[in-house]
Structures are given as structure tokens and as C-alpha cells.
C-alpha atoms as a PDB file:
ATOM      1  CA  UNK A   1       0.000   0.000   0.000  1.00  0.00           C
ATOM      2  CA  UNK A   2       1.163   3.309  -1.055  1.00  0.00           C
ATOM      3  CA  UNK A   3       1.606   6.225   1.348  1.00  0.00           C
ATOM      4  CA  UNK A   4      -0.839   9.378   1.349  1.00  0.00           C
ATOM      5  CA  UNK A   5       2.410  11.406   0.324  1.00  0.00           C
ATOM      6  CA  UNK A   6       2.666   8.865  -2.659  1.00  0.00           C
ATOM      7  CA  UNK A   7      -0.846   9.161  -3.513  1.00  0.00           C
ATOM      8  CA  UNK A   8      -1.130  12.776  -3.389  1.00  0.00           C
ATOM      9  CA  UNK A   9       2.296  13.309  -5.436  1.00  0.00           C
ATOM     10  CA  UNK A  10       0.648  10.620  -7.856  1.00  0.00           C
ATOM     11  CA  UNK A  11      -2.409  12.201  -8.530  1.00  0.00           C
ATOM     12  CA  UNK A  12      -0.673  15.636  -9.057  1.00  0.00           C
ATOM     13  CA  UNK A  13       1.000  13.630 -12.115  1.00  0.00           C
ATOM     14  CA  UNK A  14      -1.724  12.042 -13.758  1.00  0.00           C
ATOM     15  CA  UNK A  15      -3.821  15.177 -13.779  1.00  0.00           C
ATOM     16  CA  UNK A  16      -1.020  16.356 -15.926  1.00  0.00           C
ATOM     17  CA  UNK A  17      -1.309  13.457 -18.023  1.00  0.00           C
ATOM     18  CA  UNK A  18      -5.208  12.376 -18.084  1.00  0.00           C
ATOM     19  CA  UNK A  19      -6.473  16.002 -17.356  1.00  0.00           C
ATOM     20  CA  UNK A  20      -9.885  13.856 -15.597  1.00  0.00           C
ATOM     21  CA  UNK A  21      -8.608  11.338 -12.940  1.00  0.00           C
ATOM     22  CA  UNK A  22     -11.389   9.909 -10.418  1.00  0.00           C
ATOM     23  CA  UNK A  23     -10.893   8.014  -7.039  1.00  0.00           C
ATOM     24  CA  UNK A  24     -12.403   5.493  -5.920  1.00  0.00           C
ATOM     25  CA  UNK A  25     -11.155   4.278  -2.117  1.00  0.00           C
ATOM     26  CA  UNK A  26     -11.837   0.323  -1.635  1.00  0.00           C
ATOM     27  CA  UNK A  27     -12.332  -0.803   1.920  1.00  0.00           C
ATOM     28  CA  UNK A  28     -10.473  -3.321   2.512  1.00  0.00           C
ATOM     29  CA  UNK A  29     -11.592  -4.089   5.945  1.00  0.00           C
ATOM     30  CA  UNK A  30     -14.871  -4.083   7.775  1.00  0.00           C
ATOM     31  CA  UNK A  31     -13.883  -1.736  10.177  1.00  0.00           C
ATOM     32  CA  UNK A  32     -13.535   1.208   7.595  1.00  0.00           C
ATOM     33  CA  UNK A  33      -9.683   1.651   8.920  1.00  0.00           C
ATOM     34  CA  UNK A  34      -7.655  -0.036   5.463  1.00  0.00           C
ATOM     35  CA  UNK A  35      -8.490   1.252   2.488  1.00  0.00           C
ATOM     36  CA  UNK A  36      -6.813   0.336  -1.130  1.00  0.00           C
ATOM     37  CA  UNK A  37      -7.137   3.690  -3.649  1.00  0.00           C
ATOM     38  CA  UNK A  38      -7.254   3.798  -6.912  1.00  0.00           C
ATOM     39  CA  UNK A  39      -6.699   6.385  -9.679  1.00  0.00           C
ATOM     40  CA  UNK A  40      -9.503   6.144 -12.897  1.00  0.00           C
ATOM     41  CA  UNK A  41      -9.118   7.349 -16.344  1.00  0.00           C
ATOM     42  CA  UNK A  42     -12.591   8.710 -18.030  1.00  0.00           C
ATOM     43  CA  UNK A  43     -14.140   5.828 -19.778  1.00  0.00           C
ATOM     44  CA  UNK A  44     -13.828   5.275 -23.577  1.00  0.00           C
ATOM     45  CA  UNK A  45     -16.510   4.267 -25.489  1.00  0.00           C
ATOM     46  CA  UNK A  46     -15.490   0.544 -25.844  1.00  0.00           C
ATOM     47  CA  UNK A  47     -15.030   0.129 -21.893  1.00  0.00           C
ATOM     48  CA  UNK A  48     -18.495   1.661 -21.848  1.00  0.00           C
ATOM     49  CA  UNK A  49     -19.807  -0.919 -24.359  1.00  0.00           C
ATOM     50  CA  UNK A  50     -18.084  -4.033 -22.823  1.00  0.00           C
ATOM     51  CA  UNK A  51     -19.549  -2.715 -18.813  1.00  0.00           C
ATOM     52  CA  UNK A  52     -23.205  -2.661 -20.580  1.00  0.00           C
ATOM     53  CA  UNK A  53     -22.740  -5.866 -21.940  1.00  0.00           C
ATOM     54  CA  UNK A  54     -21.089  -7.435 -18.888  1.00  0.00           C
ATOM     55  CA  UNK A  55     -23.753  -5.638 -16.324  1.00  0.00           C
ATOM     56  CA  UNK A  56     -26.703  -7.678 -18.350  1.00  0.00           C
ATOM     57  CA  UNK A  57     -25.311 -10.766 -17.298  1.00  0.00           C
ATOM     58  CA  UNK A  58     -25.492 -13.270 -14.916  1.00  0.00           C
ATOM     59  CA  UNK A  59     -22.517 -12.062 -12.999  1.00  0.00           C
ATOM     60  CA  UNK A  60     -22.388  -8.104 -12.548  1.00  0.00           C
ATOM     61  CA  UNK A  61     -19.480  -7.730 -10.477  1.00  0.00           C
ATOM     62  CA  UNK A  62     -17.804  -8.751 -13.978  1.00  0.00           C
ATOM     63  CA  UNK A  63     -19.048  -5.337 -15.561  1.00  0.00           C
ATOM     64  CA  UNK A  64     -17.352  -3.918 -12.270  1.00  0.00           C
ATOM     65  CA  UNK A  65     -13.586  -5.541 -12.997  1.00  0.00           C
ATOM     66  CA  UNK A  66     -13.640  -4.862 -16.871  1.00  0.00           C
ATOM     67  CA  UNK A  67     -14.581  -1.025 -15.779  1.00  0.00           C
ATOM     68  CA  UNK A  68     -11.468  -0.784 -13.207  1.00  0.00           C
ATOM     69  CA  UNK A  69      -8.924  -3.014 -15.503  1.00  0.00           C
ATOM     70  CA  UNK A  70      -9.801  -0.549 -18.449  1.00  0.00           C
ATOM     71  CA  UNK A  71      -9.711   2.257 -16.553  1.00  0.00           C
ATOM     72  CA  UNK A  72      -7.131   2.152 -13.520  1.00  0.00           C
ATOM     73  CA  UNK A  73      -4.174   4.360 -14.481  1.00  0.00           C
ATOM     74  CA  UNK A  74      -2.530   4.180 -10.505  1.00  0.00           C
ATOM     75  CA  UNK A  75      -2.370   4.295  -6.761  1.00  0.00           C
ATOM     76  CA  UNK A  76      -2.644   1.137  -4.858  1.00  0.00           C
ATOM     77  CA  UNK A  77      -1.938  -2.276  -7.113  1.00  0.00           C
ATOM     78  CA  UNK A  78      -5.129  -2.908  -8.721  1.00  0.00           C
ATOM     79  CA  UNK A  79      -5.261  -6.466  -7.948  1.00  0.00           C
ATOM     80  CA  UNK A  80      -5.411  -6.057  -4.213  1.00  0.00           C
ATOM     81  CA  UNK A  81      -8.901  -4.742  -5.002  1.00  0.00           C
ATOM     82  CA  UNK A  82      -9.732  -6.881  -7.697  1.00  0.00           C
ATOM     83  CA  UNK A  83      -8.582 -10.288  -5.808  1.00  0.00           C
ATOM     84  CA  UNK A  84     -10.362  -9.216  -2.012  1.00  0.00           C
ATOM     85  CA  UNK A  85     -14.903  -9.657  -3.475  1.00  0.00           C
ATOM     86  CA  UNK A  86     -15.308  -7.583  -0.409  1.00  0.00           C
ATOM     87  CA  UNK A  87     -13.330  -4.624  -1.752  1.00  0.00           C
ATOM     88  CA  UNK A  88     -14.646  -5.547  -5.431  1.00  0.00           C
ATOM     89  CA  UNK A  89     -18.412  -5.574  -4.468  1.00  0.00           C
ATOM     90  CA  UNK A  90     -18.077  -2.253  -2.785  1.00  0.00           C
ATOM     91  CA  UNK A  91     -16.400  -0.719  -6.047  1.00  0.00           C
ATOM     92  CA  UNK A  92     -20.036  -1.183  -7.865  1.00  0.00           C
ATOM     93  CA  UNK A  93     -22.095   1.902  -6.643  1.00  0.00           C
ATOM     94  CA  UNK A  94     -18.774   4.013  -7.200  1.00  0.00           C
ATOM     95  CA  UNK A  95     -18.222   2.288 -10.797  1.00  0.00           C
ATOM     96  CA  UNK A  96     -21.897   3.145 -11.418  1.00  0.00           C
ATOM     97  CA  UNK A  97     -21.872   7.054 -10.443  1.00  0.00           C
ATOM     98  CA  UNK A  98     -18.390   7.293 -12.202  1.00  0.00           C
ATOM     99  CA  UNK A  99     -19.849   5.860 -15.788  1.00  0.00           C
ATOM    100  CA  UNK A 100     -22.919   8.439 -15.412  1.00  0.00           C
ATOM    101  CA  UNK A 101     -22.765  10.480 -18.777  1.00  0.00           C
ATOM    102  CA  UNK A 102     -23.317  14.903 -18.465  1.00  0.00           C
ATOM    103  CA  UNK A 103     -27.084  15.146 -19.495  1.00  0.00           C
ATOM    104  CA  UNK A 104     -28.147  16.645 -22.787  1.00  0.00           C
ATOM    105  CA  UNK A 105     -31.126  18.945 -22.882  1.00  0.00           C
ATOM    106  CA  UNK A 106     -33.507  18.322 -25.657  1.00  0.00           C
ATOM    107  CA  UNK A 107     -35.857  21.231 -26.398  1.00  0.00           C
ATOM    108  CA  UNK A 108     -38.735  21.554 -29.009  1.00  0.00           C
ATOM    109  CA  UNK A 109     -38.557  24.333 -31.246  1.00  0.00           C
END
């Protein structure tokens, strides 16, 4: 696990490089005290395809890992999250507010 310092000095970097970077913070714990974070890259439009696809089937959290593995650009090794379900099924409300598209406004003229 990576220090806050490392984190923070991280992030600063990959804002440089990926302009967008989201977080998402994976407990890894059920106390709430260990938490594995990791640094996203916006969605492309095949990651978004593949999650929509994946979330239709029988096993969701599957939409869940192909989002992160597409999309993880740093912080904490990936894998600690994606090999602890715990820490994966708490990733899906996060994965789900970070694929939310900006809303279009349609108007009749």
C-alpha cells in the first residue's frame, strides 16, 4: 500500500497526463480503517460498451472488474482490489456514479 504522500504526489501527475482522474477508495476491511485507492481514467466508449454488456449478465461484479482493468491508471496495485470480493463488491455503486454520462437537454422548437 502506497503512502498518502505517494498518492497525493501521484495524482498531481496524472492530472497532468489524463487532465480527468477519479478516485475510488476500496475498503479493505470491515472496520472502515484499510483502504486500497485507486486512480480512474474517463471511460472510452469501448469500456463503456463491454460494462453494458457485462452488467446484463449473470454475474455483474464482472461489468465492475472490466470497468477498473480498463480504466485504472494508478495508486494502490489494482489487484489487491480486484482479488479481495469484499473490496470488489463495494467498487459497484462508485463504478456506477463514475460511468454516469453529463445530461443533454432536448428542447422543441
Amino acid at each position: 500500500m502506497k503512502t498518502e504522500i505517494e498518492l497525493n504526489l501521484e495524482l498531481e501527475k496524472l492530472k497532468q497526463l489524463h487532465k480527468n482522474v477519479s478516485t475510488i477508495q476500496a475498503p479493505l476491511d470491515d472496520e472502515g480503517t484499510k483502504f486500497a485507492t485507486l486512480f480512474l481514467k474517463r471511460a472510452d466508449r469501448a469500456t463503456h460498451a463491454v460494462v453494458g454488456k457485462l452488467a446484463q449478465g449473470n454475474d455483474p461484479l464482472k461489468a465492475v472488474e472490466a470497468c477498473l482493468k480498463n480504466c485504472y491508471i494508478g495508486g494502490d496495485d489494482l489487484n489487491t482490489v480486484l482479488n479481495d470480493e469484499e473490496a470488489l463488491m463495494s467498487c459497484e455503486i462508485a463504478i456506477v456514479e463514475f460511468l454516469q454520462k453529463r445530461l443533454a437537454i432536448l428542447k422543441k422548437n
